[in-house]
C-alpha atoms as a PDB file:
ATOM      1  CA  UNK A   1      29.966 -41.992  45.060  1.00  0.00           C
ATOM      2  CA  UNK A   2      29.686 -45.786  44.856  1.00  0.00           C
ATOM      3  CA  UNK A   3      30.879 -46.122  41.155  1.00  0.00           C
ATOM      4  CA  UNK A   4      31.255 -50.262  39.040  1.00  0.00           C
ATOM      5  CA  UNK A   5      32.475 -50.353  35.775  1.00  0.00           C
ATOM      6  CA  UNK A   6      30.541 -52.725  34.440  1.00  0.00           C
ATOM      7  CA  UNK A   7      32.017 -55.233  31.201  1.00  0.00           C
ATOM      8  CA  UNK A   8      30.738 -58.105  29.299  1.00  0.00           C
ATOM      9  CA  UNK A   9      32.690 -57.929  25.880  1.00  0.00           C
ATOM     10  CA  UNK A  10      35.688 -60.374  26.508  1.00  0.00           C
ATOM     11  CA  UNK A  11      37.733 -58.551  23.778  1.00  0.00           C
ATOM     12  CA  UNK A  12      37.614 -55.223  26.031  1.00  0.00           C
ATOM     13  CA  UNK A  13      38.243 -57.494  28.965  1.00  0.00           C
ATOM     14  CA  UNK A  14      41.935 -55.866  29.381  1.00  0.00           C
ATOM     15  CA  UNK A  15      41.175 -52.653  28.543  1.00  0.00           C
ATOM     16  CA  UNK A  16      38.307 -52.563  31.563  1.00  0.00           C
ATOM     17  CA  UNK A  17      40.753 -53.676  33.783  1.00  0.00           C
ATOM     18  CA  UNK A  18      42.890 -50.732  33.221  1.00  0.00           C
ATOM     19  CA  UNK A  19      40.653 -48.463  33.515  1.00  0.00           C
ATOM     20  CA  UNK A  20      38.598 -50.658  36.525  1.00  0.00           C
ATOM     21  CA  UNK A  21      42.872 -50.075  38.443  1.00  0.00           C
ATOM     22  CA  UNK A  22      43.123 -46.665  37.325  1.00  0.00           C
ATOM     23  CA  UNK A  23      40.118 -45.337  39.066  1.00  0.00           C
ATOM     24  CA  UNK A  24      40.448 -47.740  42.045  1.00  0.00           C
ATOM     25  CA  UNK A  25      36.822 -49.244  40.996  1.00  0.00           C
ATOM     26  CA  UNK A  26      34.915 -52.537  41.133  1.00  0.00           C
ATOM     27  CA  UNK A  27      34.880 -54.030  37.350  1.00  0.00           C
ATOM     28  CA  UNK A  28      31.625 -56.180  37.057  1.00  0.00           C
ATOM     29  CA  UNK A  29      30.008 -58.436  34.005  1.00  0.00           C
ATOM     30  CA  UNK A  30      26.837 -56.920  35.445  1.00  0.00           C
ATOM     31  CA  UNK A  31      24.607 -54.163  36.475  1.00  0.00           C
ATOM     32  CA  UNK A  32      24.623 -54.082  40.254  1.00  0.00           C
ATOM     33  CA  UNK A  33      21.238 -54.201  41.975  1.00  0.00           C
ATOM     34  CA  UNK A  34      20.181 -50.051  42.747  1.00  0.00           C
ATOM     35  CA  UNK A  35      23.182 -48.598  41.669  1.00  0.00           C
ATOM     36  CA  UNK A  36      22.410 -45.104  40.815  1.00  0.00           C
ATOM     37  CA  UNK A  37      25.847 -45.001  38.711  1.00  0.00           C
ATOM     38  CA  UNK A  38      27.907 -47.179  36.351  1.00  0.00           C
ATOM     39  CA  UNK A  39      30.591 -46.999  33.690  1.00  0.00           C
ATOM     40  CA  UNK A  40      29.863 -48.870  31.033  1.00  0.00           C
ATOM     41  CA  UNK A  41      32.705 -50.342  28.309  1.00  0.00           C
ATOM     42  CA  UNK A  42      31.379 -51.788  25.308  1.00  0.00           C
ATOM     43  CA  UNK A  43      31.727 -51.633  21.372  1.00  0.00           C
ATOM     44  CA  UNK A  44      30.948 -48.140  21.244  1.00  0.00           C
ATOM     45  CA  UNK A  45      33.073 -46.840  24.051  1.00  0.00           C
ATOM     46  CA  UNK A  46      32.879 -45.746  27.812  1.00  0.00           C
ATOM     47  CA  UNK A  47      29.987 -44.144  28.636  1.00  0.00           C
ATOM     48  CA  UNK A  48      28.540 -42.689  31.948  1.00  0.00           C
ATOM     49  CA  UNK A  49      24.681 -44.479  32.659  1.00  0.00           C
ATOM     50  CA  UNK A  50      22.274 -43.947  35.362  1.00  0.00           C
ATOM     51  CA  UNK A  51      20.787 -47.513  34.673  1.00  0.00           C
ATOM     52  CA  UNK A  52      17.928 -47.702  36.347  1.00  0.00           C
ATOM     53  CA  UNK A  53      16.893 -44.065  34.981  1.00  0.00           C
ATOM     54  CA  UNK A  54      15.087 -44.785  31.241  1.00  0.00           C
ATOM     55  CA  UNK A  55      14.690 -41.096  30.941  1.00  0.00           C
ATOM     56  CA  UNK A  56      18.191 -40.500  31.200  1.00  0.00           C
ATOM     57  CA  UNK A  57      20.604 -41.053  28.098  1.00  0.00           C
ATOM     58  CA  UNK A  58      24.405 -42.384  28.654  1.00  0.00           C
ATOM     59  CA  UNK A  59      26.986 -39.630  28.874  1.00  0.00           C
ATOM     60  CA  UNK A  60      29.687 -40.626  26.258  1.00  0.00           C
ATOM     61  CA  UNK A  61      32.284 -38.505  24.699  1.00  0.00           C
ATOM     62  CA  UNK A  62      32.468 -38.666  20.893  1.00  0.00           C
ATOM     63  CA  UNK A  63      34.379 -36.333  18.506  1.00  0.00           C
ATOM     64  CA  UNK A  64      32.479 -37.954  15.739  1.00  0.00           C
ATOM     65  CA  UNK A  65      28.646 -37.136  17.063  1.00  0.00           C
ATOM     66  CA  UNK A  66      26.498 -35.302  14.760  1.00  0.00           C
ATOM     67  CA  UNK A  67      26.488 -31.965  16.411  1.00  0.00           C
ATOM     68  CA  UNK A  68      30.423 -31.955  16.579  1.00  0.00           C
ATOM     69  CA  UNK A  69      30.556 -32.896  13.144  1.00  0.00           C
ATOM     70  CA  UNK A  70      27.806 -30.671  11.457  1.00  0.00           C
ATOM     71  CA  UNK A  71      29.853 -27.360  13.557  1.00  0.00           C
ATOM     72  CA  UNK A  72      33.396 -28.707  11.893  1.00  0.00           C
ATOM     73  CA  UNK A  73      31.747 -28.824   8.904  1.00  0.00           C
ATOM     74  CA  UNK A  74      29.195 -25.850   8.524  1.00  0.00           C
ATOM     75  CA  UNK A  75      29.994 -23.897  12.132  1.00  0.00           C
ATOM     76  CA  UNK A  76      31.537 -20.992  11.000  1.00  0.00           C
ATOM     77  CA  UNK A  77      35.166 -21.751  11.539  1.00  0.00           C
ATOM     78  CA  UNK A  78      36.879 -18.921  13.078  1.00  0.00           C
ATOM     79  CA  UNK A  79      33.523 -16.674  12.880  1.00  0.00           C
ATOM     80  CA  UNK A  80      32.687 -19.307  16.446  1.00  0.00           C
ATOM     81  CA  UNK A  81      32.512 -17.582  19.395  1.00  0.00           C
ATOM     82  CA  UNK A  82      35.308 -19.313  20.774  1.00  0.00           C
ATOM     83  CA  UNK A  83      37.912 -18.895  18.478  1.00  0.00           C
ATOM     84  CA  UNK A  84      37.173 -15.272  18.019  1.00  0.00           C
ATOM     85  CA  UNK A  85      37.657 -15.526  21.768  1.00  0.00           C
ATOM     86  CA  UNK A  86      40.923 -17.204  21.677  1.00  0.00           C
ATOM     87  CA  UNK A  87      42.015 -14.718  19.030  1.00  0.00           C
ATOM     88  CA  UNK A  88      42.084 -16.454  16.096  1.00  0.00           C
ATOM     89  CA  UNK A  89      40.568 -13.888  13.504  1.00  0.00           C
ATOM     90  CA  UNK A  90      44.446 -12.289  14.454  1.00  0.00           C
ATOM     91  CA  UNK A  91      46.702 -15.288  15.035  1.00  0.00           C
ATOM     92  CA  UNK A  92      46.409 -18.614  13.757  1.00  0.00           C
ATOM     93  CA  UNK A  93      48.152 -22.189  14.622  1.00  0.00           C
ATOM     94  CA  UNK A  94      47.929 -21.077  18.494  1.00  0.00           C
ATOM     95  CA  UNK A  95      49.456 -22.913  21.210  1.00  0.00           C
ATOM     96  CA  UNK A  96      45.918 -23.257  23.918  1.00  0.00           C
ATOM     97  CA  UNK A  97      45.668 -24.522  27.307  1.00  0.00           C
ATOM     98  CA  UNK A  98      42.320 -25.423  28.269  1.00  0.00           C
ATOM     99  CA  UNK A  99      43.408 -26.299  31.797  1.00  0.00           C
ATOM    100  CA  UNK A 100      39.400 -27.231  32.613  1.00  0.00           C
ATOM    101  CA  UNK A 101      38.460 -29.511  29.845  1.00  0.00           C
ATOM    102  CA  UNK A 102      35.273 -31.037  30.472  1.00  0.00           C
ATOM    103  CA  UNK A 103      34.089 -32.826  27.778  1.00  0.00           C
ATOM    104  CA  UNK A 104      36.071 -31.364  25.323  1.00  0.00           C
ATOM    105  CA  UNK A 105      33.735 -29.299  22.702  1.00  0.00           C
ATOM    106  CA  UNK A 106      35.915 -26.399  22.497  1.00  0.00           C
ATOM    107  CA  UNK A 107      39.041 -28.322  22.644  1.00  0.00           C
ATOM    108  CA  UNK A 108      38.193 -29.815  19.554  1.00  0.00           C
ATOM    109  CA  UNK A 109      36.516 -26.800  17.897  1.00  0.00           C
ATOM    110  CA  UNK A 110      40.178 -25.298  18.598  1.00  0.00           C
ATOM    111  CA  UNK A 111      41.434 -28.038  17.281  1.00  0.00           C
ATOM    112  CA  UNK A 112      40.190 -28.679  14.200  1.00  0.00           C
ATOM    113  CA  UNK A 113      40.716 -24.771  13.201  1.00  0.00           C
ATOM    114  CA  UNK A 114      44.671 -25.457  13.597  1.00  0.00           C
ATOM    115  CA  UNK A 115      44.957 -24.715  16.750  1.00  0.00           C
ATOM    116  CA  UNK A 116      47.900 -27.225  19.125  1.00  0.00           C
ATOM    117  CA  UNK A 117      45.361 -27.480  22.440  1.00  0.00           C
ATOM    118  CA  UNK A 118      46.969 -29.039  25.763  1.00  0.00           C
ATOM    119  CA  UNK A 119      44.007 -30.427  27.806  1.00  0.00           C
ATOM    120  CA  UNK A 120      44.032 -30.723  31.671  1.00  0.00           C
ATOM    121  CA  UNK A 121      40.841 -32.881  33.454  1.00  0.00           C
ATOM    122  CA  UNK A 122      41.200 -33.329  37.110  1.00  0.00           C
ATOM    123  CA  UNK A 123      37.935 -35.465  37.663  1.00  0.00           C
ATOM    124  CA  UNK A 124      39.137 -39.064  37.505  1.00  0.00           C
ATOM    125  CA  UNK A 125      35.920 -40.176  35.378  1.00  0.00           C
ATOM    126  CA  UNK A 126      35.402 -37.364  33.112  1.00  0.00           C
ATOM    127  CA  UNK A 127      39.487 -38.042  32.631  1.00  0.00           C
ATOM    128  CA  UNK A 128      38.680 -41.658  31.444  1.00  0.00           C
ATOM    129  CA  UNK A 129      35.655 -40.641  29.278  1.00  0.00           C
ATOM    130  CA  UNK A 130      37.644 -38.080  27.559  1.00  0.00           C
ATOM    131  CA  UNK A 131      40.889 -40.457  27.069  1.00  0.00           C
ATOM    132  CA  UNK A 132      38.194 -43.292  25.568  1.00  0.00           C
ATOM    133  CA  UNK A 133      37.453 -40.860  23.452  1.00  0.00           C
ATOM    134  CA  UNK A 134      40.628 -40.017  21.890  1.00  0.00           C
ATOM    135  CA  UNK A 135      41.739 -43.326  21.458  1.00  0.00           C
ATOM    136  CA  UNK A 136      38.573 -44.067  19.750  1.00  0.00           C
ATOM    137  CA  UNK A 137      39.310 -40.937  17.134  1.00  0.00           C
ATOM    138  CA  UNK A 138      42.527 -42.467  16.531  1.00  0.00           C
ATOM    139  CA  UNK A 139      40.544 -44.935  14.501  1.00  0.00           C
ATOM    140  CA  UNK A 140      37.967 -42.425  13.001  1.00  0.00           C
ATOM    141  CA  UNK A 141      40.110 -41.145   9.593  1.00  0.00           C
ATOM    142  CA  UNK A 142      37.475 -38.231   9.538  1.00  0.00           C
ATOM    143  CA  UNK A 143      38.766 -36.702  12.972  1.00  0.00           C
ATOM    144  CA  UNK A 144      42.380 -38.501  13.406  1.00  0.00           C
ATOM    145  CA  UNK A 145      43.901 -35.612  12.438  1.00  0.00           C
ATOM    146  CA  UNK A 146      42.424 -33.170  14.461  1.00  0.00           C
ATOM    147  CA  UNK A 147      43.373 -35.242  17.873  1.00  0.00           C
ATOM    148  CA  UNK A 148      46.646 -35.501  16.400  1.00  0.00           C
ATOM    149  CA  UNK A 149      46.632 -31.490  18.045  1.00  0.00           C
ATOM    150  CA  UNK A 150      44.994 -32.781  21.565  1.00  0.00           C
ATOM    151  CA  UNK A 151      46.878 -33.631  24.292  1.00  0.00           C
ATOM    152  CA  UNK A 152      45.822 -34.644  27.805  1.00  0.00           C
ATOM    153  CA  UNK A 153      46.986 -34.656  30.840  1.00  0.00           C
ATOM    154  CA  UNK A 154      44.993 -35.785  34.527  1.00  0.00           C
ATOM    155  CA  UNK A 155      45.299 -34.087  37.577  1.00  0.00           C
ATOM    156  CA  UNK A 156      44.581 -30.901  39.043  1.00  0.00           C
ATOM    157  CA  UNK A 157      44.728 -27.798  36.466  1.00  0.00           C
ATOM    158  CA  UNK A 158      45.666 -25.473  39.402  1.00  0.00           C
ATOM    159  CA  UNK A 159      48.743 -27.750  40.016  1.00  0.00           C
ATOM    160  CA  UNK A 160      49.227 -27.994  36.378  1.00  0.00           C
ATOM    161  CA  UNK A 161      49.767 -24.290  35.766  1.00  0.00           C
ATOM    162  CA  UNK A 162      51.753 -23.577  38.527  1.00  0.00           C
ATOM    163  CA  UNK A 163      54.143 -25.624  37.121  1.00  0.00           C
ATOM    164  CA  UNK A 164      54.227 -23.503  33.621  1.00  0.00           C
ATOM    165  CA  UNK A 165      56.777 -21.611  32.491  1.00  0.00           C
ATOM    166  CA  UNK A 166      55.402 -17.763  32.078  1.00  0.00           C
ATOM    167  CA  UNK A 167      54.071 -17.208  28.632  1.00  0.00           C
ATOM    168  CA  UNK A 168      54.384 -20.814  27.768  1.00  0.00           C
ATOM    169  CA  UNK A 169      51.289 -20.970  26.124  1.00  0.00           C
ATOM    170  CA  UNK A 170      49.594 -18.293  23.596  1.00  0.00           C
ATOM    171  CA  UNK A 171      46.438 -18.436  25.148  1.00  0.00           C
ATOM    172  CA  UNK A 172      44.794 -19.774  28.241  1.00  0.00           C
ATOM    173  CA  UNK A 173      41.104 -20.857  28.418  1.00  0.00           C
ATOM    174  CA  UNK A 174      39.129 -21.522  31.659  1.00  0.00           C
ATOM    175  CA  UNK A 175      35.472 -22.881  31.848  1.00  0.00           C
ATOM    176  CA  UNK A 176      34.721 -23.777  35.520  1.00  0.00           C
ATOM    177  CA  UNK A 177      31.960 -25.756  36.313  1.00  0.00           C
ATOM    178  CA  UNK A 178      28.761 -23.399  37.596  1.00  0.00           C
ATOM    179  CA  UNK A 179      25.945 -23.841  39.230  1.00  0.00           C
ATOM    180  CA  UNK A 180      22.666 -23.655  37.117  1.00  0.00           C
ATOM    181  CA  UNK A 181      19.680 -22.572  37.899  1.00  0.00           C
ATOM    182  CA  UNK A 182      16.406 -25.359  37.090  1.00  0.00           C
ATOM    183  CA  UNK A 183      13.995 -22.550  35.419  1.00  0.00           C
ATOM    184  CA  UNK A 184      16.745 -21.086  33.003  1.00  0.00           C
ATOM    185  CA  UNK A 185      18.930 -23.762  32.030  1.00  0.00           C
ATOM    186  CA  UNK A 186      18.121 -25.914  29.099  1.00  0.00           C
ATOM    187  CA  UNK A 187      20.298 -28.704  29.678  1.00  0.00           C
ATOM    188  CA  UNK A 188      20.066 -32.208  28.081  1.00  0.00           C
ATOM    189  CA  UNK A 189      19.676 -34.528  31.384  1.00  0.00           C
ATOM    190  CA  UNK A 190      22.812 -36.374  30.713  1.00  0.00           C
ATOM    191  CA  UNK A 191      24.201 -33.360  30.884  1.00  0.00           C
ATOM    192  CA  UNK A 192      23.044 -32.129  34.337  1.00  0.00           C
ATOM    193  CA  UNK A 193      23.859 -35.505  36.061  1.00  0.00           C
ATOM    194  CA  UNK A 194      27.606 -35.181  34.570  1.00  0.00           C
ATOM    195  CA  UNK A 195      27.118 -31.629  36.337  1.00  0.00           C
ATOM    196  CA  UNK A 196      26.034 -33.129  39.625  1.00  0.00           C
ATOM    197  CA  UNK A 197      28.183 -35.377  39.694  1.00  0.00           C
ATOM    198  CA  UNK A 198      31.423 -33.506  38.914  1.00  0.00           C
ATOM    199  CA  UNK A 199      30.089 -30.783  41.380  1.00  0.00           C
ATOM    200  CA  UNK A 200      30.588 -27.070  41.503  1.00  0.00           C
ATOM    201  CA  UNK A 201      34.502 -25.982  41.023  1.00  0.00           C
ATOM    202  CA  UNK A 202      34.807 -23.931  44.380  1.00  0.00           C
ATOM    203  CA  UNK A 203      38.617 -23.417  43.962  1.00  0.00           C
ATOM    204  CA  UNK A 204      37.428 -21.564  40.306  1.00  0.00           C
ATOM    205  CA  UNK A 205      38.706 -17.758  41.681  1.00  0.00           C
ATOM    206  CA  UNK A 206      42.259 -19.647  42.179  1.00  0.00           C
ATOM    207  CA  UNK A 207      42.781 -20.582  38.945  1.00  0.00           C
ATOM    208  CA  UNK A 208      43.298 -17.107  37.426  1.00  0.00           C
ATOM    209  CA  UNK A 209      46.725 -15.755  38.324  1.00  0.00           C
ATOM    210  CA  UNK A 210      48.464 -18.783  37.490  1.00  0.00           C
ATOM    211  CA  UNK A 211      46.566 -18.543  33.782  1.00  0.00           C
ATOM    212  CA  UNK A 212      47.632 -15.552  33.665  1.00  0.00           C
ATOM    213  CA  UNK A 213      51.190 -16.006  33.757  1.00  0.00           C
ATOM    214  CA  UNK A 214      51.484 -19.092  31.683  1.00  0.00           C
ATOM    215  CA  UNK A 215      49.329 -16.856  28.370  1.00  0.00           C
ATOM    216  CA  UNK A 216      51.829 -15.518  26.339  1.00  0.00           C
ATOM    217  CA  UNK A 217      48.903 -13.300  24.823  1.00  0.00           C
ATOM    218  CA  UNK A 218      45.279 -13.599  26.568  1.00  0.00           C
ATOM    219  CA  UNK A 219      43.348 -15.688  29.424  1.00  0.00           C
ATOM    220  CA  UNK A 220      39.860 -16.260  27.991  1.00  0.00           C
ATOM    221  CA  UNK A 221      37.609 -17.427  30.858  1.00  0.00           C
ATOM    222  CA  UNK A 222      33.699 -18.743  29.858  1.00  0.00           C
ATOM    223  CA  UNK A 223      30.695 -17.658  32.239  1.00  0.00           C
ATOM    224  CA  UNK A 224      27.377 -17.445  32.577  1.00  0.00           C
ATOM    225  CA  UNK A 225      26.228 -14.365  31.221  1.00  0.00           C
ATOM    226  CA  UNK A 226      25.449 -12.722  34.302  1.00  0.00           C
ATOM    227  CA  UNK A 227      27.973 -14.266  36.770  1.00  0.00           C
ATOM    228  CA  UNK A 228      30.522 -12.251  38.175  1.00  0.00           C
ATOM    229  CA  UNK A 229      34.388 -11.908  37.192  1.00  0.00           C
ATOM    230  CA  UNK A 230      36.088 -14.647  38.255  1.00  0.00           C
ATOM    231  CA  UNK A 231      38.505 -13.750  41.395  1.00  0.00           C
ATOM    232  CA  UNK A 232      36.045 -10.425  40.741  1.00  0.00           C
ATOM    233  CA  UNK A 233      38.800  -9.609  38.250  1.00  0.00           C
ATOM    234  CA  UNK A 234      37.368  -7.093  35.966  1.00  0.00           C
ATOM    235  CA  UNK A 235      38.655  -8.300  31.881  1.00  0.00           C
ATOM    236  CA  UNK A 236      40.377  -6.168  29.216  1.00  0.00           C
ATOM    237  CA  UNK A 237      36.793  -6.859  27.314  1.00  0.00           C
ATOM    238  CA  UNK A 238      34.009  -9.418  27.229  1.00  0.00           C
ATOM    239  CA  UNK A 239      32.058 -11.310  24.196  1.00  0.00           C
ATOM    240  CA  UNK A 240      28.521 -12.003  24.847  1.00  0.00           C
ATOM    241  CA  UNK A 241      26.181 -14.557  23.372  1.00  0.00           C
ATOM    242  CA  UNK A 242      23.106 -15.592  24.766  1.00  0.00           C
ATOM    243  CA  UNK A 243      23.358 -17.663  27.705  1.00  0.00           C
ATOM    244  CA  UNK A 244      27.155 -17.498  28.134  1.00  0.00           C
ATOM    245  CA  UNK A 245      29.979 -14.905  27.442  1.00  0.00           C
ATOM    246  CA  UNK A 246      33.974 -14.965  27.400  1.00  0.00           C
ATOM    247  CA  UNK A 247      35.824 -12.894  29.599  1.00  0.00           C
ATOM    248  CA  UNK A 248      38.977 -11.786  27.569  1.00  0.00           C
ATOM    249  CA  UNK A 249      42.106 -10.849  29.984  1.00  0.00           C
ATOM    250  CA  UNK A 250      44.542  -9.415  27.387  1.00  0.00           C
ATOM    251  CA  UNK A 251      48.343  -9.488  28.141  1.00  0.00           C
ATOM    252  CA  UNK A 252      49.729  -8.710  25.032  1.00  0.00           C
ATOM    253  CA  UNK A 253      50.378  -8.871  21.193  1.00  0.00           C
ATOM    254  CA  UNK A 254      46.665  -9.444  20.676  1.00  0.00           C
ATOM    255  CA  UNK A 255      44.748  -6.360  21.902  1.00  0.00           C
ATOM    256  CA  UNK A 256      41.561  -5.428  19.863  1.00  0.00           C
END
């Protein structure tokens, strides 16, 4: 994919450059004629625009957006689905790997229930969006402390945790990219042209026995509610919602 970041603030003129080297992309003061993608740098961050597409909203990453903010606030803390997942109704302050971070929601739900949460991103542009994002944070005294507990790191997640000590982490979390299907899934279009464009994760089964070794305590793997296992590993027990449910793979010191 033909990709231009594309800058006209001279103030974020060095910044775009860094990012324009790091991902080995053409930085531009303008829209390019028919490009069906673009980063875009400005005062309110990096977003990902189809600009050309009106009925399409930019893709940007923001731990201060309303949504984020109203589940911090009135969410349910550890009554979410994901941190009774993780395990937090039994342990708290865990040590989390979410070794496919995506755009970052449950990181950051994790995070801001105490939880230290290493991050691993291995598509070069979701990587950026989600580092734009933290620095951003940095100056946002509402969430500042909460990234304090996020860390990332870019490259592949498979690579990442084969490099992990056993047990070096509490708890693992995996939430490979799936295919959705057009009639079922309500997904905000920004959303499903992030999806198309980071692609299916067909290397998803491989991920698994690494995790495994690296949770001290439990693997907790997100799926569509009626996808199979992944690596057609069957869990010690599953949580399901409506849409989606949590495979729990229980090693030890946390059974239910």
């Amino acid at each position: 994919m033909s990709l231009t970041l594309v800058c006209h603030t001279v103030e974020l003129a060095e910044k775009a450059q860094n990012i324009a080297d790091e991902l080995t992309i053409q930085l531009s003061k303008k829209i390019p004629d028919q490009a069906e993608f673009i980063l875009k740098l400005d005062e309110s961050g990096l977003s990902l625009c189809k600009p050309f597409d009106k009925s399409v909203g930019d893709l940007t990453i923001d731990f201060t957006d309303g949504a984020l903010t109203w589940r911090r606030q009135h969410g349910g803390g550890t009554g979410q689905a994901i941190a009774k997942a993780v395990g937090l109704k039994q342990k708290k302050a865990l040590s989390v790997l979410d070794a496919t971070a995506g755009t970052a929601t449950d990181a950051f739900v994790l995070a801001a229930l105490g939880c230290k949460v290493t991050m691993v991103e291995r598509h070069p542009i979701v990587a950026a969006l989600l580092q734009d994002a933290l620095e951003r944070a940095e100056l946002n005294p509402e969430v500042h402390e909460i990234t304090q507990h996020m860390t990332l790191h870019k490259g592949s997640s498979i690579e990442y945790l084969q490099t992990c000590e056993a047990e070096q982490f509490d708890v693992v979390c995996l939430d490979p990219m799936f295919p959705h299907s057009g009639k079922n899934a309500q997904v905000k279009k920004s959303m499903q042209f992030f999806r198309d464009m980071v692609g299916k994760d067909e290397d998803a089964d491989l991920l698994l026995p690494p995790a495994l070794n690296a949770a001290k305590y439990r693997v907790v793997v997100k799926r569509p509610r009626k996808s199979p296992f992944l690596n057609n590993q069957k869990p010690s027990l599953s949580q399901e919602g409506k849409a989606n449910r949590f495979d729990i793979y229980v090693n030890k010191g946390m059974k239910d």
